[in-house]
N, C-alpha and C. Protein backbone atom coordinates (compact mmCIF):
# COMPACT_ATOMS: atom_id res chain seq x y z
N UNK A 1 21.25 43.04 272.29
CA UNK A 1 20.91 43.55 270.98
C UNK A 1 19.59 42.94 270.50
N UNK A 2 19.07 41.89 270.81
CA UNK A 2 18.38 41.04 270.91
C UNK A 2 16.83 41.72 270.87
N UNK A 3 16.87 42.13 272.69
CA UNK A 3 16.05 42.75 272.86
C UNK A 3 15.54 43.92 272.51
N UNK A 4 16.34 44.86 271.94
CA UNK A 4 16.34 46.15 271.60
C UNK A 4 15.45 45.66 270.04
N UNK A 5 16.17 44.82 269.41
CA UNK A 5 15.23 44.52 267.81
C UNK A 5 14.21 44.18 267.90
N UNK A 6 13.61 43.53 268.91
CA UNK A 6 12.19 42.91 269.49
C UNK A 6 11.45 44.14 269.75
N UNK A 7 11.93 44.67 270.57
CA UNK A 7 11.06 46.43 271.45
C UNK A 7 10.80 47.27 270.13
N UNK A 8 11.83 46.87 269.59
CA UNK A 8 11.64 48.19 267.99
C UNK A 8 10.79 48.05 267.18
N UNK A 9 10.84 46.46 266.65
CA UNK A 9 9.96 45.36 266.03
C UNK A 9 8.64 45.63 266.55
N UNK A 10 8.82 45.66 267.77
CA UNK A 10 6.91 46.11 268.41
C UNK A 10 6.25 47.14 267.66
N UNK A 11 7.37 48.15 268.63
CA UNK A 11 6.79 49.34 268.38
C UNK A 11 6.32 49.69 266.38
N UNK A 12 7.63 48.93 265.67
CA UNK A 12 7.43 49.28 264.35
C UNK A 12 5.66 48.66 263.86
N UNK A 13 5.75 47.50 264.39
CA UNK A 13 4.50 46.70 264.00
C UNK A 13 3.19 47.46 264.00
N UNK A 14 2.82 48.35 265.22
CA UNK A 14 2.14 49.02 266.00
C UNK A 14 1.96 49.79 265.24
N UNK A 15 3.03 51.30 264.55
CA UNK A 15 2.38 52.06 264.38
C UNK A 15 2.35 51.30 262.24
N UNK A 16 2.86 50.05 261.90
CA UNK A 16 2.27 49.55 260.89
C UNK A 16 1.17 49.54 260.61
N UNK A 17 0.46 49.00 261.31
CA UNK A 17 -0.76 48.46 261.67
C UNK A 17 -1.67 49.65 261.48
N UNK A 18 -1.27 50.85 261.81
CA UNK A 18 -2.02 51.90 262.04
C UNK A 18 -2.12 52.54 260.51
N UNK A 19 -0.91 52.28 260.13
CA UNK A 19 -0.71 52.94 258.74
C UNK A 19 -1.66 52.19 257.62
N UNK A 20 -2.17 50.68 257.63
CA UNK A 20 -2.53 50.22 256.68
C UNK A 20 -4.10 50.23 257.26
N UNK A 21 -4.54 50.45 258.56
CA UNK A 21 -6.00 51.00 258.66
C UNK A 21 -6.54 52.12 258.16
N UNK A 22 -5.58 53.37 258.17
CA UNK A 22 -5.80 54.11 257.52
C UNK A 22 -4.72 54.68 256.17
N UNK A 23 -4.42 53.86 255.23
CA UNK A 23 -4.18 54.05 253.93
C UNK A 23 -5.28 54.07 253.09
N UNK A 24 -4.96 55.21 252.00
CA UNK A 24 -6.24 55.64 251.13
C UNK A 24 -5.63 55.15 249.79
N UNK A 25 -4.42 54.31 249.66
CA UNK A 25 -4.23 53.46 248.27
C UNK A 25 -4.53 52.34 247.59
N UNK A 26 -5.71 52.21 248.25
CA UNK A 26 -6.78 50.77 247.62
C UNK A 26 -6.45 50.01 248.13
N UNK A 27 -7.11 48.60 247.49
CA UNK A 27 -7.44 47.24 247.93
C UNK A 27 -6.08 46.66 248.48
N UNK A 28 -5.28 46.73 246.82
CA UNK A 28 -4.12 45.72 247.00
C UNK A 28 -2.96 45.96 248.13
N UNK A 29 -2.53 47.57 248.06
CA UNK A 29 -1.57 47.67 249.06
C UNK A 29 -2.25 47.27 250.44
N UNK A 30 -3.26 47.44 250.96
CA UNK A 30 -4.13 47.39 252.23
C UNK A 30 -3.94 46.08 252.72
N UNK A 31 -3.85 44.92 251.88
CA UNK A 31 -3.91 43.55 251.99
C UNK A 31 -2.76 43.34 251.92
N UNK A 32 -1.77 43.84 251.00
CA UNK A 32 -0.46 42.95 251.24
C UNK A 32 0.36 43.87 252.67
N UNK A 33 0.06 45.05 252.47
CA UNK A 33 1.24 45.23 254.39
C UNK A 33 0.28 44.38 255.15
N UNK A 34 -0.94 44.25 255.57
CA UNK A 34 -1.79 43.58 256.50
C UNK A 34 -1.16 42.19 256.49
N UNK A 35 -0.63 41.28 255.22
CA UNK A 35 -0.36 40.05 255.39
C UNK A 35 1.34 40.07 255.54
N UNK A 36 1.98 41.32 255.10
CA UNK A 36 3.41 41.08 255.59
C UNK A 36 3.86 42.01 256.96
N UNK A 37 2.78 42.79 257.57
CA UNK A 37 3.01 42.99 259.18
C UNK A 37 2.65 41.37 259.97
N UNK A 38 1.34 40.91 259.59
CA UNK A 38 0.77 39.88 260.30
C UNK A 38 2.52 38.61 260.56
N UNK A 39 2.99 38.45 259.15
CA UNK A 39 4.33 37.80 259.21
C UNK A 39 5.09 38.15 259.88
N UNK A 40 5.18 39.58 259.69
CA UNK A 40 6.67 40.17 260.92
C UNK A 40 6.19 40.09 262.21
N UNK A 41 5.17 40.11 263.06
CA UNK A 41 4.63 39.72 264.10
C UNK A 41 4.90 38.00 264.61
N UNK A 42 4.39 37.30 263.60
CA UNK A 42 4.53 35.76 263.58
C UNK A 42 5.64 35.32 263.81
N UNK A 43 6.72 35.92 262.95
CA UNK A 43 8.14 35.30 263.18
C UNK A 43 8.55 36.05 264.07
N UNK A 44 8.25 36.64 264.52
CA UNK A 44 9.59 37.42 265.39
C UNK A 44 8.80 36.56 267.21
N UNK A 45 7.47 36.42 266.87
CA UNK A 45 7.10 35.57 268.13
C UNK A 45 7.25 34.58 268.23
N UNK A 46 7.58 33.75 267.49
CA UNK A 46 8.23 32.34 267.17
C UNK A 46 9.73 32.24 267.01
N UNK A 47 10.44 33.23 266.84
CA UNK A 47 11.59 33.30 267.14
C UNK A 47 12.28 33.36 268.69
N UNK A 48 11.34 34.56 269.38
CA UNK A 48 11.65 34.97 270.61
C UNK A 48 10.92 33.61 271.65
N UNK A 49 10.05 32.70 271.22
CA UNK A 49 9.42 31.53 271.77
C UNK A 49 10.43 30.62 271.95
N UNK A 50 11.26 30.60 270.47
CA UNK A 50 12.74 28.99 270.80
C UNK A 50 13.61 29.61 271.24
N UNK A 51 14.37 30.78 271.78
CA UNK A 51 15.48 31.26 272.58
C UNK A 51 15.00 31.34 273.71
N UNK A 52 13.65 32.24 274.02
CA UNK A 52 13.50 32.32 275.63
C UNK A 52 12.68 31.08 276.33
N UNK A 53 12.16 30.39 275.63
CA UNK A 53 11.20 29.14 276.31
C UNK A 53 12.17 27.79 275.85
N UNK A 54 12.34 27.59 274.66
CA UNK A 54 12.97 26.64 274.26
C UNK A 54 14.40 26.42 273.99
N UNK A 55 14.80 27.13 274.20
CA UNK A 55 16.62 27.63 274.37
C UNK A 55 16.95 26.81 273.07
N UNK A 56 16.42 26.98 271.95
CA UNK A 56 17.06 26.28 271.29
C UNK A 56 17.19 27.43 270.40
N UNK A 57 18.48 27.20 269.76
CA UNK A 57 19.32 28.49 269.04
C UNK A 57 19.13 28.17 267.57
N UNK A 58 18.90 26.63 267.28
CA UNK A 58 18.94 27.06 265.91
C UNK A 58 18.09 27.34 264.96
N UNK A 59 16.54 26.48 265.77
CA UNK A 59 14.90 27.20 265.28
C UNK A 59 15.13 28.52 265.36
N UNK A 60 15.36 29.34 266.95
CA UNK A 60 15.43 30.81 267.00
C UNK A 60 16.24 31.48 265.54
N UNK A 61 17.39 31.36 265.65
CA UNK A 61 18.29 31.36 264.25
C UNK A 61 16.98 31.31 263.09
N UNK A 62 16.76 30.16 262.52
CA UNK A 62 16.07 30.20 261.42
C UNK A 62 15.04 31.22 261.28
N UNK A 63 14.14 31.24 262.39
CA UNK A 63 13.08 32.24 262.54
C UNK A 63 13.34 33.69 262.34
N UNK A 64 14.84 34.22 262.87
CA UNK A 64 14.73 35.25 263.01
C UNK A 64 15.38 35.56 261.39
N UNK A 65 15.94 34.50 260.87
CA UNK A 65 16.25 34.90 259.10
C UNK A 65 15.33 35.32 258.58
N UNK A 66 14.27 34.50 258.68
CA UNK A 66 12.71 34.93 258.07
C UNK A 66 12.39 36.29 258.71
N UNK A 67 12.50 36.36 259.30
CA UNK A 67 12.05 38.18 259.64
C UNK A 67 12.76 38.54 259.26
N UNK A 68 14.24 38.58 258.90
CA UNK A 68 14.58 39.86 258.51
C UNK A 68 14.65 39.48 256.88
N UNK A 69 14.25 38.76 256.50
CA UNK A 69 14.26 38.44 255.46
C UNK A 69 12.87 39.45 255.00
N UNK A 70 12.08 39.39 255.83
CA UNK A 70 10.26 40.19 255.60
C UNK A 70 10.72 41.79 255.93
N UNK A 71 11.32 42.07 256.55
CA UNK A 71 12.17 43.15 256.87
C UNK A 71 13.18 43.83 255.59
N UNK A 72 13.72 42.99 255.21
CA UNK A 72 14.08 43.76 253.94
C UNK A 72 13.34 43.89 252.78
N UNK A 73 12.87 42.78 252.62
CA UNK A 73 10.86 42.76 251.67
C UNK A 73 10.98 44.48 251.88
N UNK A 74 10.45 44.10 252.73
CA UNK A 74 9.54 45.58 253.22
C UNK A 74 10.41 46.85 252.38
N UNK A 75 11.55 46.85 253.03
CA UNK A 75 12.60 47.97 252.75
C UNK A 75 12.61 48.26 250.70
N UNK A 76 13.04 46.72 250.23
CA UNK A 76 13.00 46.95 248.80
C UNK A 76 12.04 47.62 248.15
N UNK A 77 10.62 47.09 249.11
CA UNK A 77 9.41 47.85 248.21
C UNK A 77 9.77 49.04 248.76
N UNK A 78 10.06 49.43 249.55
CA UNK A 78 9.33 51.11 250.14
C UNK A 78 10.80 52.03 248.99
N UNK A 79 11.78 51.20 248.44
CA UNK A 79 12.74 51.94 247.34
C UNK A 79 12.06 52.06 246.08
N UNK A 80 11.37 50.62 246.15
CA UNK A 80 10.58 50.60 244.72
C UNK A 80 9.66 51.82 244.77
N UNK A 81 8.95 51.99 245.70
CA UNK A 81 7.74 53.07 245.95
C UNK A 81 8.37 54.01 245.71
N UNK A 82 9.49 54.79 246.46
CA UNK A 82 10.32 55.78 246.17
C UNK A 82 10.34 56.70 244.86
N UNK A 83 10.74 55.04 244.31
CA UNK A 83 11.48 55.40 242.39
C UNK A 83 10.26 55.56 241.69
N UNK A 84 9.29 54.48 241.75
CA UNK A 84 7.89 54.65 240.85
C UNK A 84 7.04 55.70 241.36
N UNK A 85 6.87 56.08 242.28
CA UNK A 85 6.02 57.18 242.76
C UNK A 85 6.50 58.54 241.95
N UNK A 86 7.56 58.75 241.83
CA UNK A 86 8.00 60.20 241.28
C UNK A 86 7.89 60.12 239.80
N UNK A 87 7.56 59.16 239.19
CA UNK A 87 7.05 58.75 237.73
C UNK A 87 5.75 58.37 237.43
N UNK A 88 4.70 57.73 238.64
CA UNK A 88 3.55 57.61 238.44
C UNK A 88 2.87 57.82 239.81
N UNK A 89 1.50 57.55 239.50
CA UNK A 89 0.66 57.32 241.27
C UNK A 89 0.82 56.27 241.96
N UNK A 90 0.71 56.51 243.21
CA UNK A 90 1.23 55.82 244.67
C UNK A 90 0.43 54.51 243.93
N UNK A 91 -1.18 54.30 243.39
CA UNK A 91 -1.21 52.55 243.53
C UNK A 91 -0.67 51.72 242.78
N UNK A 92 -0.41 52.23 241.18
CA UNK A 92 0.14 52.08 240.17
C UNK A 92 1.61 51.46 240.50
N UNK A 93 2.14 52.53 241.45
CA UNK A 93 3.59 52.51 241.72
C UNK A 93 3.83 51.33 242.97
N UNK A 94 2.87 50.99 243.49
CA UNK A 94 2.66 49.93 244.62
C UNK A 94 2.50 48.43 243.65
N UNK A 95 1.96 48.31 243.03
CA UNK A 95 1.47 46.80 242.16
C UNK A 95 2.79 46.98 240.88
N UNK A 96 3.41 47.65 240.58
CA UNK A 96 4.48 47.25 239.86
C UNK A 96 5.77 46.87 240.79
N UNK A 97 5.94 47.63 241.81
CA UNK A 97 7.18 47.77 243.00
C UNK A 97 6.64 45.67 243.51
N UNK A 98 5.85 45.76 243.73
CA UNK A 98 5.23 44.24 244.28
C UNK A 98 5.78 43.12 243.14
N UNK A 99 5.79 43.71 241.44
CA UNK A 99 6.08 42.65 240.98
C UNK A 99 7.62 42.55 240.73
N UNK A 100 8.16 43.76 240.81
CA UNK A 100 10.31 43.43 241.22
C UNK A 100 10.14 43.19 242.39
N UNK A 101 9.13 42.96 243.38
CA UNK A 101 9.81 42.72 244.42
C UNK A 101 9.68 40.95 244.94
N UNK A 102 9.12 40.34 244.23
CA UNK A 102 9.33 39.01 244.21
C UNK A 102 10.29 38.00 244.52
């Protein structure tokens, strides 16, 4: 199961990455997925570093909380975006969703 969240995790990162090179909703959203993909990348390679190199389970453990911890980040805003978008514009609705999502 492990591996399958890692391969997905890739692939998700990948076409992330692609999405915030070309997003046309300004400064702020551009910078914050850029610094919370850069995280989901970080932990999930530092996670997969103390199980497969360092066999140690409980760094791996901690690490992989933090990702999914950035993983649901992610998820809350993209509800917040959801709800504020159909009431205002996408950047508007991005920098308020950022501040419930704290």
């Amino acid at each position: 199961m492990g591996r399958a969240y890692v391969v997905s995790m890739l692939v998700s990162m990948g076409s992330a990455y692609a999405i915030v090179m070309n997003s046309a909703y300004g400064t702020i959203p551009i910078v914050n997925l850029f610094i919370l993909n850069t995280l989901w990348v970080i932990t999930i390679l530092i996670a997969v570093f103390f199980i497969a190199i360092k066999k140690d389970i409980q760094q791996h453990r901690y690490w992989m909380i933090r990702n999914y911890a950035l993983t649901c980040g992610a998820i809350t805003l993209r509800i917040f975006l959801g709800i504020f978008t159909l009431l205002i514009n996408m950047e508007v609705a991005y920098k308020i969703g950022k501040i419930f999502n704290k």
